[in-house]
Protein backbone atom coordinates (compact mmCIF):
# COMPACT_ATOMS: atom_id res chain seq x y z
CA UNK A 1 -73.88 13.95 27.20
CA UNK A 2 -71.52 10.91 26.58
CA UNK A 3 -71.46 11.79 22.81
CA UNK A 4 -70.49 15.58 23.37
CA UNK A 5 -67.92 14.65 25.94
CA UNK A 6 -66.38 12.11 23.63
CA UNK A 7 -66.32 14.69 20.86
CA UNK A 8 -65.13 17.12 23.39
CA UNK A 9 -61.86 15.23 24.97
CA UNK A 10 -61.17 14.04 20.83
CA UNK A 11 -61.17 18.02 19.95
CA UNK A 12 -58.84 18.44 23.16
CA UNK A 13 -56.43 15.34 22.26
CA UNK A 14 -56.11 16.69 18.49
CA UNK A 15 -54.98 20.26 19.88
CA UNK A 16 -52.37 19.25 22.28
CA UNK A 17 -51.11 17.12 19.67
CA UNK A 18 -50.28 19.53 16.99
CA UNK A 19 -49.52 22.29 19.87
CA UNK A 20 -46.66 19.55 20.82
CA UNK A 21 -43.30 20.21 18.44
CA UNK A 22 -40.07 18.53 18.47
CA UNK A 23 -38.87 15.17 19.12
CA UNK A 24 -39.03 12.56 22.11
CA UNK A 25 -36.34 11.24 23.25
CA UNK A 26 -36.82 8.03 21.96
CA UNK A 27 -36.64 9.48 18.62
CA UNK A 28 -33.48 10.49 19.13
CA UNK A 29 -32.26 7.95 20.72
CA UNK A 30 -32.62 5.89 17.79
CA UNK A 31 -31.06 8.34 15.28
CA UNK A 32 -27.78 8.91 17.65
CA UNK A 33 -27.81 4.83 17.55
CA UNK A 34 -28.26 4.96 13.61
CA UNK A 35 -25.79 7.60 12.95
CA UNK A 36 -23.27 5.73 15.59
CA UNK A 37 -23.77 2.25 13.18
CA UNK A 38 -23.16 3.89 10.38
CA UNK A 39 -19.80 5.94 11.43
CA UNK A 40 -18.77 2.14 12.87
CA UNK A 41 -19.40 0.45 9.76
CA UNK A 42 -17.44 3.65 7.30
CA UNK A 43 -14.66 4.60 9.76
CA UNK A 44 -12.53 1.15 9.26
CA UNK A 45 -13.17 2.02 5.15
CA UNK A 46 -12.05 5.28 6.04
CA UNK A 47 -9.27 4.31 7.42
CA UNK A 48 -8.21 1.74 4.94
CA UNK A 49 -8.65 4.15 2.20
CA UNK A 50 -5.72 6.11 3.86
CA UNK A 51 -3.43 3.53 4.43
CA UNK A 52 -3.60 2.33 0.95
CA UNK A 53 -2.79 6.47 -0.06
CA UNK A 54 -0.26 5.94 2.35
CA UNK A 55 1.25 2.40 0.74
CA UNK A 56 0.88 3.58 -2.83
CA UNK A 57 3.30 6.15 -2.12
CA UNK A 58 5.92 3.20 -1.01
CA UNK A 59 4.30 1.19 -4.12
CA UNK A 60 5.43 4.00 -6.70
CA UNK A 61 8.74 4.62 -4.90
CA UNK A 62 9.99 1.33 -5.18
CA UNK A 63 9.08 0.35 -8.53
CA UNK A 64 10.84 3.60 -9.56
CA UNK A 65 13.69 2.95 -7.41
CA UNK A 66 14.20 -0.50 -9.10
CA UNK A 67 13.47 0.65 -12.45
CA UNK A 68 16.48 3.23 -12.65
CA UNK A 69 18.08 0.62 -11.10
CA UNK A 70 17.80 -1.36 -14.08
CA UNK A 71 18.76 2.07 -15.98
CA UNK A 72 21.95 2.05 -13.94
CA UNK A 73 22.78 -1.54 -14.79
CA UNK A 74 22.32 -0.78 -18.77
CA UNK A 75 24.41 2.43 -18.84
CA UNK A 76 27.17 1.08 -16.27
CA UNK A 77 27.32 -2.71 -16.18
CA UNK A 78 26.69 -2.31 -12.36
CA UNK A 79 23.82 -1.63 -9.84
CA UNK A 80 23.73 1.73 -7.70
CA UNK A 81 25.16 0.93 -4.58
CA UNK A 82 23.80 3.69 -2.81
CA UNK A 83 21.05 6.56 -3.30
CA UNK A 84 23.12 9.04 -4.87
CA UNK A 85 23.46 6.83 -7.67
CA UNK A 86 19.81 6.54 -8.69
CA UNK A 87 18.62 10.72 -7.29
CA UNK A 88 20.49 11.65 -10.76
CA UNK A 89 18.19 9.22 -12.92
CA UNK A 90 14.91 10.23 -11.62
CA UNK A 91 15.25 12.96 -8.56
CA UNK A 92 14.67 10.06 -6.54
CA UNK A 93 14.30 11.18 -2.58
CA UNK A 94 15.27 9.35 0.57
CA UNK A 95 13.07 11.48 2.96
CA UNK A 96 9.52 9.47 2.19
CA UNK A 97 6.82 10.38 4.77
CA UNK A 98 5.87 7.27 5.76
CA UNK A 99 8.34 4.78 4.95
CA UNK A 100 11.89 4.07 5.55
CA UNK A 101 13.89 3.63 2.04
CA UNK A 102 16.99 1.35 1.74
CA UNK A 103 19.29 0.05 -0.59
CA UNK A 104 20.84 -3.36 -1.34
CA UNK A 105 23.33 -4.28 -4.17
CA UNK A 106 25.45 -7.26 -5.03
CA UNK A 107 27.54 -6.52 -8.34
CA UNK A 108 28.99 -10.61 -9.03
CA UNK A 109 30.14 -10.22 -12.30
CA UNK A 110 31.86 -13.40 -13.42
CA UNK A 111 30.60 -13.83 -16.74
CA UNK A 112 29.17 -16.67 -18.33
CA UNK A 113 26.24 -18.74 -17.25
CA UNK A 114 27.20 -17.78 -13.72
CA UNK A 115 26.79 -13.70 -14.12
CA UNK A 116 24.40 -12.59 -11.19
CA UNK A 117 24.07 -9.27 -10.04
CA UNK A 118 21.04 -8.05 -7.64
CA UNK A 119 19.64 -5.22 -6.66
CA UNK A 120 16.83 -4.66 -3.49
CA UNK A 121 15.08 -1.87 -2.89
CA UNK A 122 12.96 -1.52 0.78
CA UNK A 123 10.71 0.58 1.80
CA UNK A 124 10.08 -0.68 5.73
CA UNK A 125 6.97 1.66 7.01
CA UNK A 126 7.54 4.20 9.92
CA UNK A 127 4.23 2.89 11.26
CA UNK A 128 2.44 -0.54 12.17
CA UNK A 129 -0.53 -0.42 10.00
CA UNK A 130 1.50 -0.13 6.77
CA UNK A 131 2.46 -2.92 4.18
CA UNK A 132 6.24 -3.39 3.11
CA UNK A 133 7.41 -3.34 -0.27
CA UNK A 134 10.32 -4.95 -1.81
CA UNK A 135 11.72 -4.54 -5.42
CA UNK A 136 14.25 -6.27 -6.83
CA UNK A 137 16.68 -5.70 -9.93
CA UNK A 138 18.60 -8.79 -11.11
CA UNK A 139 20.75 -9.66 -14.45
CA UNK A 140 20.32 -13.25 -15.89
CA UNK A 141 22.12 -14.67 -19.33
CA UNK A 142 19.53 -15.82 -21.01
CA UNK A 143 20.01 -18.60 -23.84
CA UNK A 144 23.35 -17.75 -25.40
CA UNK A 145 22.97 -14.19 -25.19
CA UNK A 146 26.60 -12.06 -25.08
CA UNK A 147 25.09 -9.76 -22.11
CA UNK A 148 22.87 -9.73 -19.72
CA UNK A 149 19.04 -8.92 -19.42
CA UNK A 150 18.08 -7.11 -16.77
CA UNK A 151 14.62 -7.79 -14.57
CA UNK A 152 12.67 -6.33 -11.94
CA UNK A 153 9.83 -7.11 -9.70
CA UNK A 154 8.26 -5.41 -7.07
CA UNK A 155 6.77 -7.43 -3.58
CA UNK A 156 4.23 -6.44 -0.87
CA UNK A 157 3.61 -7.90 1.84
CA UNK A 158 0.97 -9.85 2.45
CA UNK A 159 0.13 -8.68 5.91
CA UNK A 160 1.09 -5.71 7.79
CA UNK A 161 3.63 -5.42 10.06
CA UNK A 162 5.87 -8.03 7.83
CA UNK A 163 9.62 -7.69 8.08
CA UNK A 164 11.58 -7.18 5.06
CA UNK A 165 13.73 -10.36 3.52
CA UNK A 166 16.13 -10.88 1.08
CA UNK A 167 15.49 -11.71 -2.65
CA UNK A 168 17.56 -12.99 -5.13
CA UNK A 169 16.80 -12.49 -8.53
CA UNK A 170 17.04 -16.24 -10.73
CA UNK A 171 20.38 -15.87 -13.15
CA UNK A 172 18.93 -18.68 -15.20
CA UNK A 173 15.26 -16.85 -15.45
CA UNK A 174 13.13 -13.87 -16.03
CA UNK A 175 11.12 -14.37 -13.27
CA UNK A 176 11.26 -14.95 -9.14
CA UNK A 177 9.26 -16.53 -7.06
CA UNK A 178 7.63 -14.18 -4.11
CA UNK A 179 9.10 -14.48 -0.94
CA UNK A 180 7.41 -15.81 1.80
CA UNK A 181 4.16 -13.35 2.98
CA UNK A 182 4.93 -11.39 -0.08
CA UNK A 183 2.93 -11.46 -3.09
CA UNK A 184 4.30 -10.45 -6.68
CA UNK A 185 3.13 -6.77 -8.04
CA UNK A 186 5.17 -8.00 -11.24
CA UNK A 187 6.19 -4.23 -12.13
């Protein structure tokens, strides 16, 4: 009788087991854990993915910005001192989503060794989580030339929430050094 019990209460186990569907809630448990890891781990990437959409748009405008700037310079002998004077180059636009535009311009003429003129471009972002982008336009007489070359570079910051600065562009070189917590895009 122990042998057709056994065989019995086996039959009996291996019935209620596949008459049993669905999951315990253990099981899901641990998938609402997984899937809760997993949107921790891609939501910061996510978001960083949208911030640099969002910088790139500052990226572009300022290296375009500074670039008819130095378009200005070549047709005029003298930076744009406002945004008027670049919108005819490119249809350059002031009302950027995410970032506040602005305009700097020295026009020092004095000729010689000593001609300097500079040109900044900003773009300070509307929001905290944004990086800030500086380009600058500068002229510099370069070994006995009769006029002036004209050079740009474009900054970001290193971190977010950096304020903008001043640069100077180097009469004497093609080249400036980045400003401090700003590295050099070189466009």
């Amino acid at each position: 009788m122990k042998s057709e019990f056994k065989a019995k209460l086996i039959q009996h186990l291996l019935n209620r087991k596949n008459s049993e569907k669905g999951f315990t809630l253990i099981e899901l448990l641990v998938v609402v854990i997984i899937v809760g890891i997993l949107a921790a781990i891609a939501l910061p990437t996510f978001l960083g993915q949208v911030n640099k959409a969002r910088q790139a748009e500052a990226r572009n405008y300022v290296a375009t910005a500074i670039k008819s700037q130095q378009v200005v310079y070549l047709e005029t002998n003298a930076f744009a001192t406002d945004f008027n004077g670049l919108q005819g180059e490119v249809g350059l636009q002031t009302d950027l989503r995410y970032y506040t535009p602005s305009l700097a311009t020295t026009n020092a003429a004095t000729g010689g060794t000593n001609f300097s003129a500079t040109a900044n471009v900003y773009a300070a972002p509307k929001r905290p989580t944004l990086k800030t982008y500086i380009g600058v336009a500068w002229t510099a007489q370069i070994g006995g030339a009769t006029i002036p070359e004209v050079y740009t570079q474009v900054f970001e910051s290193i971190k977010v929430g950096t304020a903008t600065v001043a640069v100077v562009g180097n009469p004497a070189a093609p080249t400036v050094a980045a400003p401090t917590n700003y590295t050099n895009l070189g466009k």
